[in-house]
C-alpha atoms as a PDB file:
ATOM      1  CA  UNK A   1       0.000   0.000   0.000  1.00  0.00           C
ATOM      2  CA  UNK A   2       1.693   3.747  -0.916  1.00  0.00           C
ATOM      3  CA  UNK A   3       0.689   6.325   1.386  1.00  0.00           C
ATOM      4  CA  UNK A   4      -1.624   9.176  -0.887  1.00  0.00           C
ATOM      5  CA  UNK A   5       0.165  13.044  -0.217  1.00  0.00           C
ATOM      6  CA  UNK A   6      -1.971  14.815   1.327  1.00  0.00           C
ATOM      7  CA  UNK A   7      -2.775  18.550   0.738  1.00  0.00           C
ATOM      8  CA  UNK A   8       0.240  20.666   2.905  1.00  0.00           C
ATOM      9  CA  UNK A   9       2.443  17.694   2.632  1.00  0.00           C
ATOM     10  CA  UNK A  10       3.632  18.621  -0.789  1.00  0.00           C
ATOM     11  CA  UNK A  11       5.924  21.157   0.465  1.00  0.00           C
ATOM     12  CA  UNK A  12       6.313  19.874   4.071  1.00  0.00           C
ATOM     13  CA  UNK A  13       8.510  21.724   6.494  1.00  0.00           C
ATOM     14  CA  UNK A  14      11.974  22.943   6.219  1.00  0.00           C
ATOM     15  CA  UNK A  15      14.651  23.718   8.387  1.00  0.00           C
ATOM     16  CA  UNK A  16      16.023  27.195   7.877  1.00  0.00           C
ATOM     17  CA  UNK A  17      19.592  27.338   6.527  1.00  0.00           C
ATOM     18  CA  UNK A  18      22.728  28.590   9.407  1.00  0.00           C
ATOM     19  CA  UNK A  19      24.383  31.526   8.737  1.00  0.00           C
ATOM     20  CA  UNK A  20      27.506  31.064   7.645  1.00  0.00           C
ATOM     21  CA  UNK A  21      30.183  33.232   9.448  1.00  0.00           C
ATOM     22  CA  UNK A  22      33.530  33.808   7.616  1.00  0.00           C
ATOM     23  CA  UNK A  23      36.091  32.969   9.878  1.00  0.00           C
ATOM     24  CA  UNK A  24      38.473  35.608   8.931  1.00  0.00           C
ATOM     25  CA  UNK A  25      37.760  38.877  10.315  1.00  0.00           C
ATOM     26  CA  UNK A  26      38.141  40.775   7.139  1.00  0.00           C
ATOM     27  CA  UNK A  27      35.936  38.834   5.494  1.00  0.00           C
ATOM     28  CA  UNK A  28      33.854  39.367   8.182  1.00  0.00           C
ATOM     29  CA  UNK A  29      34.323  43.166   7.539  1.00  0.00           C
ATOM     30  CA  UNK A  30      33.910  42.741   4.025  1.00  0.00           C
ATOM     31  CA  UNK A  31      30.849  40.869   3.967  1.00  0.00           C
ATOM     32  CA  UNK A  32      28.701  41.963   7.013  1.00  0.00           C
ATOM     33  CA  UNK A  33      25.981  43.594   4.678  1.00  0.00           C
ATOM     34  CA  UNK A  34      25.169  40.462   3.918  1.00  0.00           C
ATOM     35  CA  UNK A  35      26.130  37.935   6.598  1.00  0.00           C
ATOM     36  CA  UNK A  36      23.887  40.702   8.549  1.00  0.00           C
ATOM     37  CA  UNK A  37      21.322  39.582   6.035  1.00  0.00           C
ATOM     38  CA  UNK A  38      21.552  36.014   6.618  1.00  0.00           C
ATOM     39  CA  UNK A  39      21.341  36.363  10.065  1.00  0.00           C
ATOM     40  CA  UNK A  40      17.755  38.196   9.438  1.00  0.00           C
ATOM     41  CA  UNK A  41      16.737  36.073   7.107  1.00  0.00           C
ATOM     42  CA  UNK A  42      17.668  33.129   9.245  1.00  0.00           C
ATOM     43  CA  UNK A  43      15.299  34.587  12.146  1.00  0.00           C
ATOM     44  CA  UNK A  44      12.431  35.278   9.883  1.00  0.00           C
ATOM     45  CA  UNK A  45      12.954  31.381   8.028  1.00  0.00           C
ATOM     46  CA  UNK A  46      13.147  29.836  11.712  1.00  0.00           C
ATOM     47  CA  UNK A  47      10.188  31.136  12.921  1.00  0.00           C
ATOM     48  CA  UNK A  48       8.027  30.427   9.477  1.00  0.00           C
ATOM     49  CA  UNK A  49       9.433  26.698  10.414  1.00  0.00           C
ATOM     50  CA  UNK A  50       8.320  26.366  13.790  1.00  0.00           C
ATOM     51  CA  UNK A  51       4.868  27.672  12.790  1.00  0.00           C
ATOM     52  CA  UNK A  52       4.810  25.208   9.879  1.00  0.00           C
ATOM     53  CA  UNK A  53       6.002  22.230  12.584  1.00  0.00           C
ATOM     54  CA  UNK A  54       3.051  23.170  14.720  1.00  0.00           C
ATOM     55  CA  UNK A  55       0.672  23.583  11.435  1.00  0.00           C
ATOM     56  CA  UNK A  56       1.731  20.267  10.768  1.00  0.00           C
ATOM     57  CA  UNK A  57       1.651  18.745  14.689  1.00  0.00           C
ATOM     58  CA  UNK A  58      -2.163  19.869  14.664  1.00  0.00           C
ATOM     59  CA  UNK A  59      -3.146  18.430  11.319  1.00  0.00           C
ATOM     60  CA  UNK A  60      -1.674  15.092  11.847  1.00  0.00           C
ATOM     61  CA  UNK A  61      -3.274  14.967  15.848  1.00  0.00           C
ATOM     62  CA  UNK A  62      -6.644  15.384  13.953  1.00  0.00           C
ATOM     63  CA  UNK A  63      -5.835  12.916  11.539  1.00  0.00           C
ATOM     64  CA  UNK A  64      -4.996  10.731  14.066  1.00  0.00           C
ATOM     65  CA  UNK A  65      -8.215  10.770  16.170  1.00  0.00           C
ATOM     66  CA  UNK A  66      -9.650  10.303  12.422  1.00  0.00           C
ATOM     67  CA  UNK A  67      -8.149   7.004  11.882  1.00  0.00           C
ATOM     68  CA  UNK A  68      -8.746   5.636  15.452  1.00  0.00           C
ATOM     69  CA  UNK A  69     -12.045   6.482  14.943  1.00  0.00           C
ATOM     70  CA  UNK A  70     -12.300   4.514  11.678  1.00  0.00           C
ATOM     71  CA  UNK A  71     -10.087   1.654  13.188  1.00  0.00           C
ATOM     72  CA  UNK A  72     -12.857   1.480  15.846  1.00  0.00           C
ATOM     73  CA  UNK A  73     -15.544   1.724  12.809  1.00  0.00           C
ATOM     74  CA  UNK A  74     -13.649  -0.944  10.808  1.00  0.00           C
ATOM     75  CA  UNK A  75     -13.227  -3.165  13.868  1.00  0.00           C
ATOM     76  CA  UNK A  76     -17.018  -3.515  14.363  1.00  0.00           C
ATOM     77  CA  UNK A  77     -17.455  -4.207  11.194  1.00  0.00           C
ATOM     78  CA  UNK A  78     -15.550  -7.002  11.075  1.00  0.00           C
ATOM     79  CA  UNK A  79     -16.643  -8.497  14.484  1.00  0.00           C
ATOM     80  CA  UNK A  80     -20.365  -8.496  12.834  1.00  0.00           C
ATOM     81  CA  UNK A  81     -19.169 -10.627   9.689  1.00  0.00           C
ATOM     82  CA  UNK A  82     -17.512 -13.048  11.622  1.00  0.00           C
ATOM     83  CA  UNK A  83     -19.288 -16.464  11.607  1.00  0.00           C
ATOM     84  CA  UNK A  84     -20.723 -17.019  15.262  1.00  0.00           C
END
């Protein structure tokens, strides 16, 4: 059996990517414009992520109670069709 995506799953969730820091202080100098950038984009990524993580934590607890349900739905089912 394959698993069907489900809508929100096609993207999923993604870490943010670390700022690389040069480890030579003129580079540092050279590039701070846009390690500074990194840095902000880094902040704005990682909190877009853990928003999408908890998106995702919610969607899946509901789908969870879903399938018990249906398990529980299923299982009577088959406890009526079996020969007595």
């Amino acid at each position: 059996m394959v698993a069907a995506p489900v809508k929100g799953q096609e993207l999923g969730c993604f870490p943010p990517v670390r700022p690389f820091v040069p480890s030579d202080p003129r580079d540092v100098e050279a590039y701070s414009d846009l390690i500074r950038q990194d840095f902000e984009t880094y902040i704005v990524d990682f909190e877009a992520y853990l928003r999408c993580l908890d998106t995702e934590r919610a969607r899946v607890f509901v789908e969870g109670q879903e399938v018990i349900r249906e398990y529980g739905a299923f299982q009577e089912i088959v406890e009526k069709l079996r020969p007595r």
